[in-house]
C-alpha atoms as a PDB file:
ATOM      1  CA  UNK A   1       0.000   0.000   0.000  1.00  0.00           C
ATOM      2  CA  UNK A   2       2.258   2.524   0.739  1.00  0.00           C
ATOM      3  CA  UNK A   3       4.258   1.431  -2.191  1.00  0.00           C
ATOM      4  CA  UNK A   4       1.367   2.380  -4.187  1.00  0.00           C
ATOM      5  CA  UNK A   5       1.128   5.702  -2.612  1.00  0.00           C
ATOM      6  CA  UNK A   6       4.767   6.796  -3.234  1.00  0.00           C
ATOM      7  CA  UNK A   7       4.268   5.828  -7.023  1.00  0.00           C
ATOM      8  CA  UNK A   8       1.077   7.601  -7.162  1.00  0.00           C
ATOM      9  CA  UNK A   9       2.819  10.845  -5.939  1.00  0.00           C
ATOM     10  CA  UNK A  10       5.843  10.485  -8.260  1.00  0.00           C
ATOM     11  CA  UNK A  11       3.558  10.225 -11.164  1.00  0.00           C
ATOM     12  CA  UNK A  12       1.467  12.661 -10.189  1.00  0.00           C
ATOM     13  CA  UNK A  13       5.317  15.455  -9.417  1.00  0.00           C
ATOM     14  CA  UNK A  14       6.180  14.089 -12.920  1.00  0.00           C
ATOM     15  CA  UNK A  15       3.214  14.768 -14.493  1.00  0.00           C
ATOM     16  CA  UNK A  16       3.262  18.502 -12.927  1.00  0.00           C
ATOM     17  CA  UNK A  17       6.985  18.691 -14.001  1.00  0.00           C
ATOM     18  CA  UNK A  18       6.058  18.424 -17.662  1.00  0.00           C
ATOM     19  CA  UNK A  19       3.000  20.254 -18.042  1.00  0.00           C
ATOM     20  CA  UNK A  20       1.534  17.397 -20.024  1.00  0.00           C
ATOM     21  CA  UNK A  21      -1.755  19.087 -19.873  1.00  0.00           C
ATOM     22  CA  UNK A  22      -0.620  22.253 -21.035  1.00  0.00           C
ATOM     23  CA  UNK A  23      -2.004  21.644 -25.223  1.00  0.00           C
ATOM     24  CA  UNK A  24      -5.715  20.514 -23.904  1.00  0.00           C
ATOM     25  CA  UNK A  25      -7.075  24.271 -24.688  1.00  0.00           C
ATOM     26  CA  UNK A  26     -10.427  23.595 -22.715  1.00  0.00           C
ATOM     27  CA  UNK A  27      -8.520  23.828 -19.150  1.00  0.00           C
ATOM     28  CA  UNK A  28      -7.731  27.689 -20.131  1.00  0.00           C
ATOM     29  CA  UNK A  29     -11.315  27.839 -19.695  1.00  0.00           C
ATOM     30  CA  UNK A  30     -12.220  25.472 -16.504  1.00  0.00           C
ATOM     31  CA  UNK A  31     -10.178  27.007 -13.689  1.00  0.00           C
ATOM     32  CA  UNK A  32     -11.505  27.308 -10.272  1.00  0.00           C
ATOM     33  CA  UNK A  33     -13.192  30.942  -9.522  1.00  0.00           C
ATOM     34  CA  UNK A  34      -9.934  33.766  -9.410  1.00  0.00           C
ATOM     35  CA  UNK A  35      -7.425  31.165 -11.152  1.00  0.00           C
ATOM     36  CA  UNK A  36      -5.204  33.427 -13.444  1.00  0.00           C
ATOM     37  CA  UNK A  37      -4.232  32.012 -17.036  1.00  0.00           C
ATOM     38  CA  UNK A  38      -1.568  35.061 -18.022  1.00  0.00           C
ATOM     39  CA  UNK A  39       0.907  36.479 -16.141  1.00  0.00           C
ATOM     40  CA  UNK A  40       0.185  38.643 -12.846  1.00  0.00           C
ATOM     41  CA  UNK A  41       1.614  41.803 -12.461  1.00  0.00           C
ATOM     42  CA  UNK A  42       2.651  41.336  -8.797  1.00  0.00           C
ATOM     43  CA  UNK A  43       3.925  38.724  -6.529  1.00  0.00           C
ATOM     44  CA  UNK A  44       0.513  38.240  -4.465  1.00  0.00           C
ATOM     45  CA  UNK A  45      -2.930  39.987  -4.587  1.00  0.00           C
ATOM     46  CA  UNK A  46      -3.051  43.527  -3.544  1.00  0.00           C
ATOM     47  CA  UNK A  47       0.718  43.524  -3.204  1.00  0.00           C
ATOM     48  CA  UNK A  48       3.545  45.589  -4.179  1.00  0.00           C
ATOM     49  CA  UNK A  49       6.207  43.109  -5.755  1.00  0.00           C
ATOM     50  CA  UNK A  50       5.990  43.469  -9.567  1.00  0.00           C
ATOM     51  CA  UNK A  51       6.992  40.068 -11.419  1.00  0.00           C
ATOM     52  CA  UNK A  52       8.499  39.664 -14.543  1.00  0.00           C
ATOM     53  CA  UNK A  53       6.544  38.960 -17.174  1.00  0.00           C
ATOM     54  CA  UNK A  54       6.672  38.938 -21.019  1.00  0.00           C
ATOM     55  CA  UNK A  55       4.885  42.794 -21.020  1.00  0.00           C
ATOM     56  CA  UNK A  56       7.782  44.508 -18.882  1.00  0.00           C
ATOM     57  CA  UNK A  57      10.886  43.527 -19.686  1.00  0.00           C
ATOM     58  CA  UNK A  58      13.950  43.486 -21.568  1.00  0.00           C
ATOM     59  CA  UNK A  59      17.116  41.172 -22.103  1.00  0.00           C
ATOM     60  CA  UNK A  60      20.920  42.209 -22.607  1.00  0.00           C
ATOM     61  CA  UNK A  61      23.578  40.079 -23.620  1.00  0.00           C
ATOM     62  CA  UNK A  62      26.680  41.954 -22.747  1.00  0.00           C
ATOM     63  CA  UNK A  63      30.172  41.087 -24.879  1.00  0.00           C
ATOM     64  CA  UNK A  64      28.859  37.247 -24.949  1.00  0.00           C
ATOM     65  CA  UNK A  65      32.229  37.548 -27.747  1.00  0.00           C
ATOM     66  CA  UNK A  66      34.234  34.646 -28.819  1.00  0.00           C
ATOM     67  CA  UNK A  67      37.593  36.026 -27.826  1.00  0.00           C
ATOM     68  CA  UNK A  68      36.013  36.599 -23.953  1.00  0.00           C
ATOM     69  CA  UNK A  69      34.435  33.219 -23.736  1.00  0.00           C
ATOM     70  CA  UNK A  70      38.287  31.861 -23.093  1.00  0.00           C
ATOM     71  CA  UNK A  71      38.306  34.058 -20.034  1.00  0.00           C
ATOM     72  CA  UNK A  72      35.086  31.787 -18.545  1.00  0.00           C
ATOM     73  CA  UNK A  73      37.079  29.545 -15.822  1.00  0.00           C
ATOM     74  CA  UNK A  74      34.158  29.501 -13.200  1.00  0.00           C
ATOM     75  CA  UNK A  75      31.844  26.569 -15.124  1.00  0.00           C
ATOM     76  CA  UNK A  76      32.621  24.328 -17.802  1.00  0.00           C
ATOM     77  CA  UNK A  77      32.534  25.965 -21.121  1.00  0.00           C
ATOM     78  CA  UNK A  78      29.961  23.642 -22.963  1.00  0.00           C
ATOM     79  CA  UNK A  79      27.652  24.120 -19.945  1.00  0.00           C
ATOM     80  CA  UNK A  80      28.321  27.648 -19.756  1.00  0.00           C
ATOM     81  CA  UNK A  81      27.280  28.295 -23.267  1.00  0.00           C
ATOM     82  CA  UNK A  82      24.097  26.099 -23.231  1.00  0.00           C
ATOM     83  CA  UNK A  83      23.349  27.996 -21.069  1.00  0.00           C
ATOM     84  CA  UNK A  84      23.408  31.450 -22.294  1.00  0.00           C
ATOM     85  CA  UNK A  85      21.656  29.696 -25.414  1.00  0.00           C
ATOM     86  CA  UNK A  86      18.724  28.355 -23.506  1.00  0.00           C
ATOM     87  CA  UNK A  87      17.881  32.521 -21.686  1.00  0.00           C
ATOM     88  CA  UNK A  88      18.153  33.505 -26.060  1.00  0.00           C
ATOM     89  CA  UNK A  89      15.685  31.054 -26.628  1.00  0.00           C
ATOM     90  CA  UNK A  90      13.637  31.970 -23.495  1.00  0.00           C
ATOM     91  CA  UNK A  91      13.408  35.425 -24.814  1.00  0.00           C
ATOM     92  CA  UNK A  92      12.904  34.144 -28.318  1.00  0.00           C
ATOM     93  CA  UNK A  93       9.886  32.136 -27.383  1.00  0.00           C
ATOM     94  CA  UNK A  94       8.261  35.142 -25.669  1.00  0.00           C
ATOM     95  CA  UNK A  95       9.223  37.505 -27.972  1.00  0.00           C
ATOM     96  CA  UNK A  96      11.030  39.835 -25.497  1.00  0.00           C
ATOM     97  CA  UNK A  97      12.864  42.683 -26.944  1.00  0.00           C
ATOM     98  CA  UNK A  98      16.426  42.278 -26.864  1.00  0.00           C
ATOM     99  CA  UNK A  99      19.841  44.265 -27.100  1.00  0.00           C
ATOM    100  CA  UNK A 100      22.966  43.032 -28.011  1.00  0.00           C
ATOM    101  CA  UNK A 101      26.478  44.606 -27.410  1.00  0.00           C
ATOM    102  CA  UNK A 102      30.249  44.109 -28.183  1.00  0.00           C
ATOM    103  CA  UNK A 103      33.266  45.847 -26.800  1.00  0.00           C
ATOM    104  CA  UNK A 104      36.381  45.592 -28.961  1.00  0.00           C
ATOM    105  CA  UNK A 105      35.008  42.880 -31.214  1.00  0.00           C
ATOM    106  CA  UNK A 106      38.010  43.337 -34.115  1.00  0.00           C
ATOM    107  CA  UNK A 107      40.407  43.013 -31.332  1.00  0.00           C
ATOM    108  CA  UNK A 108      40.935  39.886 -29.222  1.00  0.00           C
ATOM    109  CA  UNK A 109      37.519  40.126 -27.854  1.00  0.00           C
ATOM    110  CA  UNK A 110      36.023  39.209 -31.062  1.00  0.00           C
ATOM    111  CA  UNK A 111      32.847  39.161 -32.346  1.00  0.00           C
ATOM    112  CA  UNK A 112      29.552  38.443 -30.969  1.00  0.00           C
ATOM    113  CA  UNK A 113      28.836  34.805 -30.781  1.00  0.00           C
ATOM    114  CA  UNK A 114      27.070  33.983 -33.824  1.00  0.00           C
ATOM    115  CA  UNK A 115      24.325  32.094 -32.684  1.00  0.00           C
ATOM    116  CA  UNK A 116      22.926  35.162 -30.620  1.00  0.00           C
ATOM    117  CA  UNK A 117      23.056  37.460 -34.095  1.00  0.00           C
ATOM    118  CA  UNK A 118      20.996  34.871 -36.224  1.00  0.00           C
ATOM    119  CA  UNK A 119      18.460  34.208 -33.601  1.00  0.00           C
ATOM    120  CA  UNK A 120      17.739  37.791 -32.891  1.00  0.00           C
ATOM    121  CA  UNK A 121      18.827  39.441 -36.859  1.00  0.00           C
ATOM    122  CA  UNK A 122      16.659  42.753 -35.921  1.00  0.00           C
ATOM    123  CA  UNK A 123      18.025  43.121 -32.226  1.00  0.00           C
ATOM    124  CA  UNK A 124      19.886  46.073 -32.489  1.00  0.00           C
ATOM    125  CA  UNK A 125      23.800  45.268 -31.935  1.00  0.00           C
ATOM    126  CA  UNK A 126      25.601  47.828 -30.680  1.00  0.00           C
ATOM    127  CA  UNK A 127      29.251  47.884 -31.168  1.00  0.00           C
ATOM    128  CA  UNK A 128      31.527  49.962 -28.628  1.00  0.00           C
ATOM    129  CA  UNK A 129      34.661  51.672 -29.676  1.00  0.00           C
ATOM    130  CA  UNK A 130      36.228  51.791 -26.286  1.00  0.00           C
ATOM    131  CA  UNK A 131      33.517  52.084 -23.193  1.00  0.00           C
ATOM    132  CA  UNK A 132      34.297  49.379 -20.794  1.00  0.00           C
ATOM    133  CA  UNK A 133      30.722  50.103 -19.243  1.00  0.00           C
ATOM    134  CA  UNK A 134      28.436  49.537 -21.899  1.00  0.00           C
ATOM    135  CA  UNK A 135      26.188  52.090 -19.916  1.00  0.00           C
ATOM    136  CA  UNK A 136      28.560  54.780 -20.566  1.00  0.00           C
ATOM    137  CA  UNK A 137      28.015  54.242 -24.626  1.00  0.00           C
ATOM    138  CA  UNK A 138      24.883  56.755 -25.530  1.00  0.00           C
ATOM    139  CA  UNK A 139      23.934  54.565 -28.303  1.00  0.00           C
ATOM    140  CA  UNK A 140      23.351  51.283 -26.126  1.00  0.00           C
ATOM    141  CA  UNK A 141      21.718  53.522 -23.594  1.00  0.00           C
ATOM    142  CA  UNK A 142      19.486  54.558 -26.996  1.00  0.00           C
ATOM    143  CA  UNK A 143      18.901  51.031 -27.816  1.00  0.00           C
ATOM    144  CA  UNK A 144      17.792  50.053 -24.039  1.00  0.00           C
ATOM    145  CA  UNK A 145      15.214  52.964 -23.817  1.00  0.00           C
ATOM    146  CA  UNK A 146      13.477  52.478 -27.300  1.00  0.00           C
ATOM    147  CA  UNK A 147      12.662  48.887 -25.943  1.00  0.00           C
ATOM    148  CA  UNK A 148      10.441  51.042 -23.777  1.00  0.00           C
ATOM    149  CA  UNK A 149      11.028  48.565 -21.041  1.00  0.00           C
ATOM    150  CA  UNK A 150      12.270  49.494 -16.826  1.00  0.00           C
ATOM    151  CA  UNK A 151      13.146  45.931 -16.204  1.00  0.00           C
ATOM    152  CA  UNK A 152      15.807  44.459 -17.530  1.00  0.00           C
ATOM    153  CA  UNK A 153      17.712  40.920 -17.687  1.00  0.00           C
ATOM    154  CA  UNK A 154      21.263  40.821 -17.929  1.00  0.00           C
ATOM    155  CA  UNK A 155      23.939  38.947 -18.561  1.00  0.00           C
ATOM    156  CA  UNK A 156      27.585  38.805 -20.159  1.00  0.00           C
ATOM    157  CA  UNK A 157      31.359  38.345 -19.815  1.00  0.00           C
ATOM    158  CA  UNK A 158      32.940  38.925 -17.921  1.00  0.00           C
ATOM    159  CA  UNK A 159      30.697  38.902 -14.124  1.00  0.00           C
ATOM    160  CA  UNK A 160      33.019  41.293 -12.424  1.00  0.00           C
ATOM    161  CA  UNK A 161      33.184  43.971 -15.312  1.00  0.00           C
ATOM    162  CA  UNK A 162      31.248  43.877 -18.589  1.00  0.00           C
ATOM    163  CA  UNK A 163      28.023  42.701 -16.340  1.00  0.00           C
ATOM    164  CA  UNK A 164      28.599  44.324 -12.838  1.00  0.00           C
ATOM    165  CA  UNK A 165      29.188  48.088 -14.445  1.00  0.00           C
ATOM    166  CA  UNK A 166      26.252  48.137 -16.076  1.00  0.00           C
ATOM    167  CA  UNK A 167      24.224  46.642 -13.559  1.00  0.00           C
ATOM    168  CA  UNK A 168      25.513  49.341 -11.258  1.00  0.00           C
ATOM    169  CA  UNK A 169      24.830  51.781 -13.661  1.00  0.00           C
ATOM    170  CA  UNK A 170      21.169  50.799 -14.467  1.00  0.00           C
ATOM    171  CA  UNK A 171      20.372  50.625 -11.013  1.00  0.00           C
ATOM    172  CA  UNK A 172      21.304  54.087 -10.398  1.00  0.00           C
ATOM    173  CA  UNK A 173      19.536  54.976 -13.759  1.00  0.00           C
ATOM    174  CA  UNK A 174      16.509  53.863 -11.989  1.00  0.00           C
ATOM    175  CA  UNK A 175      15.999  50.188 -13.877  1.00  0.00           C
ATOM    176  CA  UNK A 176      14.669  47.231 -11.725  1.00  0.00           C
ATOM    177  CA  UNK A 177      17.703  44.964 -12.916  1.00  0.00           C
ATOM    178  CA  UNK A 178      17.675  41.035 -13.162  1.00  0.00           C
ATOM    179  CA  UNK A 179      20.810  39.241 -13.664  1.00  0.00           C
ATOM    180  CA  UNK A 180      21.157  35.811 -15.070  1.00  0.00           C
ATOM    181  CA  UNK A 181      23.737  34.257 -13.159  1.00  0.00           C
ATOM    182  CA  UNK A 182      24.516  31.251 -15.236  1.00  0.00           C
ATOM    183  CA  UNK A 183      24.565  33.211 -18.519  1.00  0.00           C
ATOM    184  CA  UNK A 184      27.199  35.033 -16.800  1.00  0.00           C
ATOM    185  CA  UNK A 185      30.559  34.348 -16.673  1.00  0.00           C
ATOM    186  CA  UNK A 186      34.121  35.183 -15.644  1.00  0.00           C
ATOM    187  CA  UNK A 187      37.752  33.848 -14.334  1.00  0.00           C
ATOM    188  CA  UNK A 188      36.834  31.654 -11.298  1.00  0.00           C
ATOM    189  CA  UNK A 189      34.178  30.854  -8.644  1.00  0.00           C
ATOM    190  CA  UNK A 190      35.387  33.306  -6.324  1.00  0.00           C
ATOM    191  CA  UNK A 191      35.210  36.312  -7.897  1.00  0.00           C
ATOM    192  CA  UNK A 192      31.811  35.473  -9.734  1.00  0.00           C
ATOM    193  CA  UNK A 193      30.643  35.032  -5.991  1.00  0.00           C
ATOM    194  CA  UNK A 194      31.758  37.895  -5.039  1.00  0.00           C
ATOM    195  CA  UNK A 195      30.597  40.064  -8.369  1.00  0.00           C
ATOM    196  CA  UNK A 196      27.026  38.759  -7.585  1.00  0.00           C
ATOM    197  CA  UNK A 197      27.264  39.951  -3.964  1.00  0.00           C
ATOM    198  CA  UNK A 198      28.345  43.202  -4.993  1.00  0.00           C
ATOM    199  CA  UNK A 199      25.272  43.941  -7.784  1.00  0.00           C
ATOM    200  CA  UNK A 200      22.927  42.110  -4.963  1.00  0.00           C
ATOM    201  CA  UNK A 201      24.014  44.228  -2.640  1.00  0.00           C
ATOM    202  CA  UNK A 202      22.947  47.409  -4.739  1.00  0.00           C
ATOM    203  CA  UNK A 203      19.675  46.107  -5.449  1.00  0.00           C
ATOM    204  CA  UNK A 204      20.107  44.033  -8.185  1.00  0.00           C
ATOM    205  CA  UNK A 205      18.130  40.369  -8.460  1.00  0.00           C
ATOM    206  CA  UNK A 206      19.843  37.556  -9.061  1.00  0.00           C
ATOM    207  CA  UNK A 207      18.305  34.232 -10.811  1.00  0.00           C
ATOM    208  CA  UNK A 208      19.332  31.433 -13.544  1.00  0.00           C
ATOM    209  CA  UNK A 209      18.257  31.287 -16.916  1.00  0.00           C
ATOM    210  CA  UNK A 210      15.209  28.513 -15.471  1.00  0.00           C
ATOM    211  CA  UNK A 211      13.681  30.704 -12.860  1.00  0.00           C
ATOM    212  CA  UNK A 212      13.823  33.367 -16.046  1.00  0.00           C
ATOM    213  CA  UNK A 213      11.849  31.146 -18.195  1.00  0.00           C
ATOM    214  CA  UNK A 214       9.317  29.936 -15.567  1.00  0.00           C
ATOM    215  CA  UNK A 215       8.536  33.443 -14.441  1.00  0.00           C
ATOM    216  CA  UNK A 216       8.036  34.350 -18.359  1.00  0.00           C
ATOM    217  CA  UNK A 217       5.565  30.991 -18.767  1.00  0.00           C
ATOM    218  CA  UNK A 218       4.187  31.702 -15.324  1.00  0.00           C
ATOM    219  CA  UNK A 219       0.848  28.618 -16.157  1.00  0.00           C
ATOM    220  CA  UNK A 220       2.038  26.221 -18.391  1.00  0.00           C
ATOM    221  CA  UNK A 221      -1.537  26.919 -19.757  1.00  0.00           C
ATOM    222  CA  UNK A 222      -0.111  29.499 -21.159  1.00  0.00           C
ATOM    223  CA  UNK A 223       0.476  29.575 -25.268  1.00  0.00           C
ATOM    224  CA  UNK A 224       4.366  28.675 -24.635  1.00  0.00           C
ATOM    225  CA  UNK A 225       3.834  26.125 -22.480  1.00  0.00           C
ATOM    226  CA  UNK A 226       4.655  23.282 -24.992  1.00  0.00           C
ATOM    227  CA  UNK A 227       7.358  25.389 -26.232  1.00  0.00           C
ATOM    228  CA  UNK A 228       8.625  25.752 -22.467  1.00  0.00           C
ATOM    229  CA  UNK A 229       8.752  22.242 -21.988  1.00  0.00           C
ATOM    230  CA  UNK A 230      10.601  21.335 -25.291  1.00  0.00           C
ATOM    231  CA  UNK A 231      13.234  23.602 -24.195  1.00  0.00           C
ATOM    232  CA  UNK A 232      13.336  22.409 -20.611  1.00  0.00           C
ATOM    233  CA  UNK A 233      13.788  19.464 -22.122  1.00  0.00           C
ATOM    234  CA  UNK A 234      16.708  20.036 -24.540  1.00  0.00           C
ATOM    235  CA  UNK A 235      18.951  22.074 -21.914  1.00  0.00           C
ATOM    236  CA  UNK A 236      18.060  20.100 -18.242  1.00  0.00           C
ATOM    237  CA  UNK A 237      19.621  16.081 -18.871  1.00  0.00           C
ATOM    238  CA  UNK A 238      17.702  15.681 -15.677  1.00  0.00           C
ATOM    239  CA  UNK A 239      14.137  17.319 -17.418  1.00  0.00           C
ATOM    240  CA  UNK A 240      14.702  15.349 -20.076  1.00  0.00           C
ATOM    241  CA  UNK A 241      15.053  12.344 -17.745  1.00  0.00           C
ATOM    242  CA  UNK A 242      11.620  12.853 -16.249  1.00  0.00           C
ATOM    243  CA  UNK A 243       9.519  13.405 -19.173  1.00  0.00           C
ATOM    244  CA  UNK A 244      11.448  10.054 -20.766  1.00  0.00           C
ATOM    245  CA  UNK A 245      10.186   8.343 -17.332  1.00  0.00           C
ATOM    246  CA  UNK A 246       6.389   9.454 -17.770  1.00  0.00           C
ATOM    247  CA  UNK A 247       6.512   8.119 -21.399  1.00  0.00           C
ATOM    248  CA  UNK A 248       7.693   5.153 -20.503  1.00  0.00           C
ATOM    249  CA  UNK A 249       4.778   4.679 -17.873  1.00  0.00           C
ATOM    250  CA  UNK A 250       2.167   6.486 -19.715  1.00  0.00           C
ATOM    251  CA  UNK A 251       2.833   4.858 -23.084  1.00  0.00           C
ATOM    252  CA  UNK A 252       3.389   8.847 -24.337  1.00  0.00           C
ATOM    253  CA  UNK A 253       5.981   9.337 -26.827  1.00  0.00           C
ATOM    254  CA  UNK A 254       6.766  12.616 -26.654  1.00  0.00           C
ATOM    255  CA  UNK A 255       9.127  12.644 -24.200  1.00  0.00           C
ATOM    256  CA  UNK A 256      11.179  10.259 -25.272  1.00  0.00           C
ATOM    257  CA  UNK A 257      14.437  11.490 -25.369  1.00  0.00           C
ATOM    258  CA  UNK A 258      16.495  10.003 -28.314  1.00  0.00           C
END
């Protein structure tokens, strides 16, 4: 009996995990009395928290260059860079306005990793001639304020530098900054520990690229839900893992993982 219980409860976490409901359009339509499909403005009714959500915000990629990715010693590089792939495709799937940036590129830096250009070709990419702090470059400052947005997700290379001036600078701008911590990287764990205390410490949120995407989806009744879950899926071994599990119960294809 109890047995039976604890597989009950797995199934039912897995299930919840994937979202396997999310493409049956009649639940969007069945929710108790006050259940929100969407994406809530604040944290809890009648409070003051504002969220993230697909409406508000805006996402940076600062000198994510192919010359600077050798200077990323704090994670390994092939996790490092699926990861900065899977927040582009987070802000792909929602459609978020984004701005991209370079400092130095025909120098050692190099140039922006091509990936990020031909996912976003009508981001505008804004190439500095010397400004170590993008911020201090009037034509990225241009670029942020047409996206109309006061919330903004961030992330670059190096942590200490490229991501931590402008985050400074944003703050005092009066942006409600959001930095992706494991699109971010620099020399060694220490001082990206201690570059994320110091933008914390000024007011600045720190997350990962998954508690990104999850705030964007918010109800995996939502229209990316299926979307959220394929790329969930393609960027968490361990996602991928579950959803392979449920298919194999449920006799559900879908998340097999090949």
């Amino acid at each position: 009996m109890k047995n039976t219980i604890k597989y009950g409860m797995m199934m039912t976490a897995l299930a919840a995990i994937a979202g396997w409901t999310i493409a049956q359009e009649e639940e969007k339509a069945m929710g108790a009395e006050g259940d929100t499909v969407g994406h809530p403005e604040k944290w809890a009714p009648g409070g003051e928290r504002e969220r993230l959500t697909p409406e508000n915000c805006a996402v940076l990629f600062v000198d994510h260059q192919a010359g600077l990715m050798n200077l990323v010693d704090n994670v390994e590089m092939d996790r490092y860079k699926a990861d900065v792939m899977a927040k582009a495709k987070t802000a792909k799937l929602h459609g978020l306005p984004v701005v991209l940036t370079t400092s130095a590129e025909n120098g050692p830096n190099g140039p922006k990793l091509p990936e990020l250009v031909e996912m976003f070709p009508d981001a505008p990419l804004i190439s500095r001639n010397g400004q170590i702090n993008a911020w201090d470059d009037p034509n990225f400052r241009a670029a942020v304020e047409a996206t109309g947005r006061k919330k903004v997700v961030v992330s670059g290379i190096t942590t200490d530098v490229c991501v931590a001036f402008v985050t400074l600078s944003m703050l005092e701008a009066g942006y409600d900054v959001y930095v992706v911590v494991d699109a971010s990287g620099t020399t060694n764990p220490l001082v990206q520990q201690a570059s994320l205390m110091r933008m914390a410490a000024a007011g600045a949120e720190m997350g990962n690229w998954f508690a990104f995407a999850c705030e964007m989806l918010n109800d995996w009744r939502n229209p990316e839900g299926a979307g959220s879950a394929g790329l969930f899926k393609d960027h968490m071994p361990g996602y991928a893992e579950a959803m392979a599990s449920h298919a194999a119960f449920s006799g559900d294809n879908s998340g097999k993982v090949e």
